[in-house]
Protein backbone atom coordinates (compact mmCIF):
# COMPACT_ATOMS: atom_id res chain seq x y z
CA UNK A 1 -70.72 -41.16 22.21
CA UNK A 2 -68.74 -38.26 20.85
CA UNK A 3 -68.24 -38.71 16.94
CA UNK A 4 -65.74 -35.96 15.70
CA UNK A 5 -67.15 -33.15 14.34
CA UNK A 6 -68.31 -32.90 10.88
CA UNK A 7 -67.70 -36.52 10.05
CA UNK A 8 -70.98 -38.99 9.75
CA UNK A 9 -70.33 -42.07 11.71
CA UNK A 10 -69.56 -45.25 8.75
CA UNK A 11 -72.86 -46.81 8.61
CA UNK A 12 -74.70 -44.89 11.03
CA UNK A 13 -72.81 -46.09 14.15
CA UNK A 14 -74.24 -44.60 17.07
CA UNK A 15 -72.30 -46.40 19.83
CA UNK A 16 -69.56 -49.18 20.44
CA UNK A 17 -68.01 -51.06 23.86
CA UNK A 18 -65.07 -52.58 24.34
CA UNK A 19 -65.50 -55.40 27.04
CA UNK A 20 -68.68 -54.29 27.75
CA UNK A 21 -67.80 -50.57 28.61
CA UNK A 22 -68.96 -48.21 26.43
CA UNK A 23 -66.49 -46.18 24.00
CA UNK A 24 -67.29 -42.16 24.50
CA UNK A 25 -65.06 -41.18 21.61
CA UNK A 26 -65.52 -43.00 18.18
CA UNK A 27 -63.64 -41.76 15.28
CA UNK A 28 -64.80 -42.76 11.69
CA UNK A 29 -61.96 -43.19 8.94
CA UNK A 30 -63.84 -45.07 6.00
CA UNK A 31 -66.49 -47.21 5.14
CA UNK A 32 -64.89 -50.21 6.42
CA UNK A 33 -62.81 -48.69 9.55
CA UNK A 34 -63.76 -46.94 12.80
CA UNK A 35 -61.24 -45.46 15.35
CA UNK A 36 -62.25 -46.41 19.31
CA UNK A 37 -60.77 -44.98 21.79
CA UNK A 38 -60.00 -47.30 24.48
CA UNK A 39 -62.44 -46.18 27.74
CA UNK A 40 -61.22 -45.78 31.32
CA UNK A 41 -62.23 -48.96 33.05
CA UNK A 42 -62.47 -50.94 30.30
CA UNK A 43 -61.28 -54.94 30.05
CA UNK A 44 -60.08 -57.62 27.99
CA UNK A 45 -63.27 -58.85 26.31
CA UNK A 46 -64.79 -58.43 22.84
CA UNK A 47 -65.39 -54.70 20.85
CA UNK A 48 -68.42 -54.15 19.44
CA UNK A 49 -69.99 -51.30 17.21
CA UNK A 50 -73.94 -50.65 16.64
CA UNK A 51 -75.95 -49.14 14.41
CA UNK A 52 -79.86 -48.51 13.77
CA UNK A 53 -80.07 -52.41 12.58
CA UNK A 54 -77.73 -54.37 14.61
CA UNK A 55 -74.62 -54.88 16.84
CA UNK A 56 -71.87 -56.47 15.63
CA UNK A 57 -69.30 -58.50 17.76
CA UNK A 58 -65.41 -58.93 17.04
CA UNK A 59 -64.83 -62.87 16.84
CA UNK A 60 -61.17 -61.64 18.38
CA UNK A 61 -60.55 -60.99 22.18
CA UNK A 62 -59.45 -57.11 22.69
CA UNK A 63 -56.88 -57.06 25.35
CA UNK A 64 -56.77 -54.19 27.60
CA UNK A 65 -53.75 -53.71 28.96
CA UNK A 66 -52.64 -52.54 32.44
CA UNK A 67 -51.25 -48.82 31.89
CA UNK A 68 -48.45 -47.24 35.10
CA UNK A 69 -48.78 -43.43 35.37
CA UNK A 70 -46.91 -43.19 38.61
CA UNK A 71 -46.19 -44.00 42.01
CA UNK A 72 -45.59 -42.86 45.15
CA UNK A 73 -43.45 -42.25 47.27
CA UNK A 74 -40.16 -42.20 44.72
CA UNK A 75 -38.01 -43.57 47.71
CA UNK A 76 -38.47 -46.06 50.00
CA UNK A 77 -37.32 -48.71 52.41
CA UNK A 78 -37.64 -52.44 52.23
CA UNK A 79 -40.87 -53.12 53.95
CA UNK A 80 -42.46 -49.48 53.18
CA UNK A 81 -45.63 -49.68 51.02
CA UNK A 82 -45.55 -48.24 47.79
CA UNK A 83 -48.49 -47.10 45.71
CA UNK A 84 -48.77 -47.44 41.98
CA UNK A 85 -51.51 -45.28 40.37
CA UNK A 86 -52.84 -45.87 36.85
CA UNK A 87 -55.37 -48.55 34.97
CA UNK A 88 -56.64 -51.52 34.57
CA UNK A 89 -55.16 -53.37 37.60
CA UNK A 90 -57.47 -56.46 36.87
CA UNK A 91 -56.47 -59.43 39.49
CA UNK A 92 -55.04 -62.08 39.80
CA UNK A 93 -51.83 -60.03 39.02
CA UNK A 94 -47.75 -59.98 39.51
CA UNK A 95 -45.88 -56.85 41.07
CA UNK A 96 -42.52 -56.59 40.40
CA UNK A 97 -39.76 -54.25 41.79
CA UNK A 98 -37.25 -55.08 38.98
CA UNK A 99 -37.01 -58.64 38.85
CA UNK A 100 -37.88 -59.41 42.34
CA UNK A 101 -41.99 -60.46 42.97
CA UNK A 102 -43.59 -58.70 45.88
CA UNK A 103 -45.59 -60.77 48.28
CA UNK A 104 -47.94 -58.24 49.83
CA UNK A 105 -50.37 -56.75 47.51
CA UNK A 106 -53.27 -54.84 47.30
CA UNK A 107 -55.79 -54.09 44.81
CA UNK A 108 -58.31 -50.70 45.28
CA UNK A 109 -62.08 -51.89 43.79
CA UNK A 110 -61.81 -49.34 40.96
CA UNK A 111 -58.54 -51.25 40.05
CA UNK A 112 -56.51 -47.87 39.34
CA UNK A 113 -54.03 -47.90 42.64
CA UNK A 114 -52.07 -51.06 43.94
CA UNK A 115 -50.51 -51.15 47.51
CA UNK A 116 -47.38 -53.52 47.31
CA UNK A 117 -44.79 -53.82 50.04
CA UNK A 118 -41.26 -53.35 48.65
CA UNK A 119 -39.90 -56.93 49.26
CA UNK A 120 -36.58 -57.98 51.26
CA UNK A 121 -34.25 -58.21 48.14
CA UNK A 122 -35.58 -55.22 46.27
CA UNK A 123 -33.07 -53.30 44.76
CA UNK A 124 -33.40 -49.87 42.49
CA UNK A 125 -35.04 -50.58 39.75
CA UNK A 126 -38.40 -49.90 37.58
CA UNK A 127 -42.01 -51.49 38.61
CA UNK A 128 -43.94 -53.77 36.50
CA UNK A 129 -47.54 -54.72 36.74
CA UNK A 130 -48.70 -57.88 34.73
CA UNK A 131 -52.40 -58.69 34.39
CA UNK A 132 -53.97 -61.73 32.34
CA UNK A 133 -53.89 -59.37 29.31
CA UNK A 134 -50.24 -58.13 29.72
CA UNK A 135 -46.90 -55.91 31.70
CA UNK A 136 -46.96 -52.25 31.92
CA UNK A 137 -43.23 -51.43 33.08
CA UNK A 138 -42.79 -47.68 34.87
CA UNK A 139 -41.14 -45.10 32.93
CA UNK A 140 -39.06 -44.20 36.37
CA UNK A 141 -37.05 -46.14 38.48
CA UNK A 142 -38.16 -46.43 42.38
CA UNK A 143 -35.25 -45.74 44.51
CA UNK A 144 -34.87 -48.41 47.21
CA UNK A 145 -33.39 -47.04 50.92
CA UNK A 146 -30.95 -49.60 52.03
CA UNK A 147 -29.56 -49.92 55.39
CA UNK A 148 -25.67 -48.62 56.14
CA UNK A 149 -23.19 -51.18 56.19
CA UNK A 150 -20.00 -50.14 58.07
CA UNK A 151 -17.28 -51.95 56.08
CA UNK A 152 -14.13 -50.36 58.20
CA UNK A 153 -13.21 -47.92 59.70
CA UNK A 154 -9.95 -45.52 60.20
CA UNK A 155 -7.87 -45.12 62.62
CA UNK A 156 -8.60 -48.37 64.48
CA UNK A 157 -7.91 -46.22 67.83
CA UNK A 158 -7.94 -42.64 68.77
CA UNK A 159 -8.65 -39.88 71.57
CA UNK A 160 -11.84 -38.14 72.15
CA UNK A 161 -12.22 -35.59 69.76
CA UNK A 162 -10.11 -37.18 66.91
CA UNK A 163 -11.75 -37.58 63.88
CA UNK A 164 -12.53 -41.25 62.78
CA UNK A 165 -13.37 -42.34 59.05
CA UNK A 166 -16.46 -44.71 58.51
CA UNK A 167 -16.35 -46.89 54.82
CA UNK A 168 -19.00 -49.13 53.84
CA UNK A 169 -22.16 -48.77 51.24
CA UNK A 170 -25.24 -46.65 51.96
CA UNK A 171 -23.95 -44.11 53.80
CA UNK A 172 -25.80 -41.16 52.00
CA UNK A 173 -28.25 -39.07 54.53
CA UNK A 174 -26.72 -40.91 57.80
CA UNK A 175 -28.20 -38.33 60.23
CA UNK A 176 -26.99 -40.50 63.56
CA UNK A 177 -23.93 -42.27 64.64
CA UNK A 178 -22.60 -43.48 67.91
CA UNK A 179 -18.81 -45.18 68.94
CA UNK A 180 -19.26 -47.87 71.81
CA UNK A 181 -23.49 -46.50 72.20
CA UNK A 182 -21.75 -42.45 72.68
CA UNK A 183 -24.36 -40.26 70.42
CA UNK A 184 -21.20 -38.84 67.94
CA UNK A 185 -22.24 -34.91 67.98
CA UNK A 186 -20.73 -33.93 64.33
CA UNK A 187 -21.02 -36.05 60.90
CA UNK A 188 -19.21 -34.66 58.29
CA UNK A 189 -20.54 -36.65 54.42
CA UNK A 190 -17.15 -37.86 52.59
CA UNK A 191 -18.42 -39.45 49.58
C-alpha cells in the first residue's frame, strides 16, 4: 500500500482490496472518505478497507469493468484474427465488431488480450467487449478488408493494349487483375 505522502491514512487504514485484490494506491480525503485506486486484475466483488482493529466490507457489489486500450492489427479481412489488448476480460463474454457478434473467441488466462475472428458480415466499425459487469467500446474504429466487386466494366470490347475501365466497390490496393485468366501487366487506381 502506497498512502500519498504526508497524509495519515483516515483511521489508520493500512490496506484495502477490491474483489479480493489488493489496492497499492489508497488516497485519504477525510474522516469518512478514502480514494482506491482500482488494481490491475481486479474483479467485480466487494471493497474492503482495514485497519489495526478490523476489516470492513462494502454491503454493495463493486463492478469492475472491462477497459479496451487497443488492438491489433488496425486492418483486416473477414476471417483474420484480431487481438484486443487491455483489462479485465472476465468470461463468459460478448465481442462485437460494431453490431455484429463474433463467434470465435479467445480468452488469454491473465484475461488482458482476446483473440476474436472478424465475422462474415463485419463491416468498419468500433469493437466492444461486454463482461458480466459491463461494455468497454474502442476509441478507434477497425477497418474491415472487403473483397472487390466488379460492378461493370468499360468498353464492353476492345484490342490488346486498349485500356479498359473496371467499376465496382473495394477496389482500393487491387495489386492483380486478369481479362479471360491473362495476368493484366499495368493497373492504373481511378478513384
Amino acid at each position: 500500500v502506497t498512502p500519498s505522502p504526508s497524509v495519515r491514512l483516515p483511521a489508520g487504514i493500512g490496506s484495502a482490496s477490491i474483489g479480493g485484490t489488493p489496492v497499492t494506491t489508497i488516497t485519504p480525503v477525510s474522516a469518512t472518505q478514502v480514494k482506491l485506486t482500482v488494481p490491475a486484475g481486479a474483479h467485480t466483488g466487494q471493497i474492503s478497507v482495514t485497519n489495526v482493529v478490523s476489516t470492513g466490507a462494502s454491503t454493495g457489489t463493486f463492478k469492475v469493468l472491462p477497459k479496451i486500450t487497443g488492438f491489433s492489427p488496425g486492418s483486416a479481412p473477414r476471417g483474420d484474427v484480431v487481438d484486443i489488448t487491455g483489462a479485465t476480460f472476465t468470461t463468459p463474454l460478448t465481442v462485437k465488431f460494431g453490431t455484429v457478434v463474433a463467434t470465435t473467441v479467445t480468452v488469454d488466462p491473465d484475461e488482458s488480450t482476446i483473440h476474436a475472428t472478424v465475422p462474415d458480415t463485419a463491416t468498419t466499425n468500433k469493437l466492444s467487449v461486454t463482461t458480466a459487469a459491463g461494455t468497454a467500446t474502442s476509441a478507434t474504429s477497425l477497418t474491415v478488408i472487403l473483397g472487390p466487386v466488379i460492378s461493370g466494366f468499360s468498353p464492353t470490347s476492345a484490342a490488346v493494349g486498349s485500356v479498359v475501365t473496371v467499376s465496382g466497390s473495394n477496389l482500393t490496393g487491387i495489386d492483380s487483375a486478369s481479362i479471360g485468366g491473362t495476368a493484366v501487366t499495368t493497373i492504373t487506381p481511378v478513384s
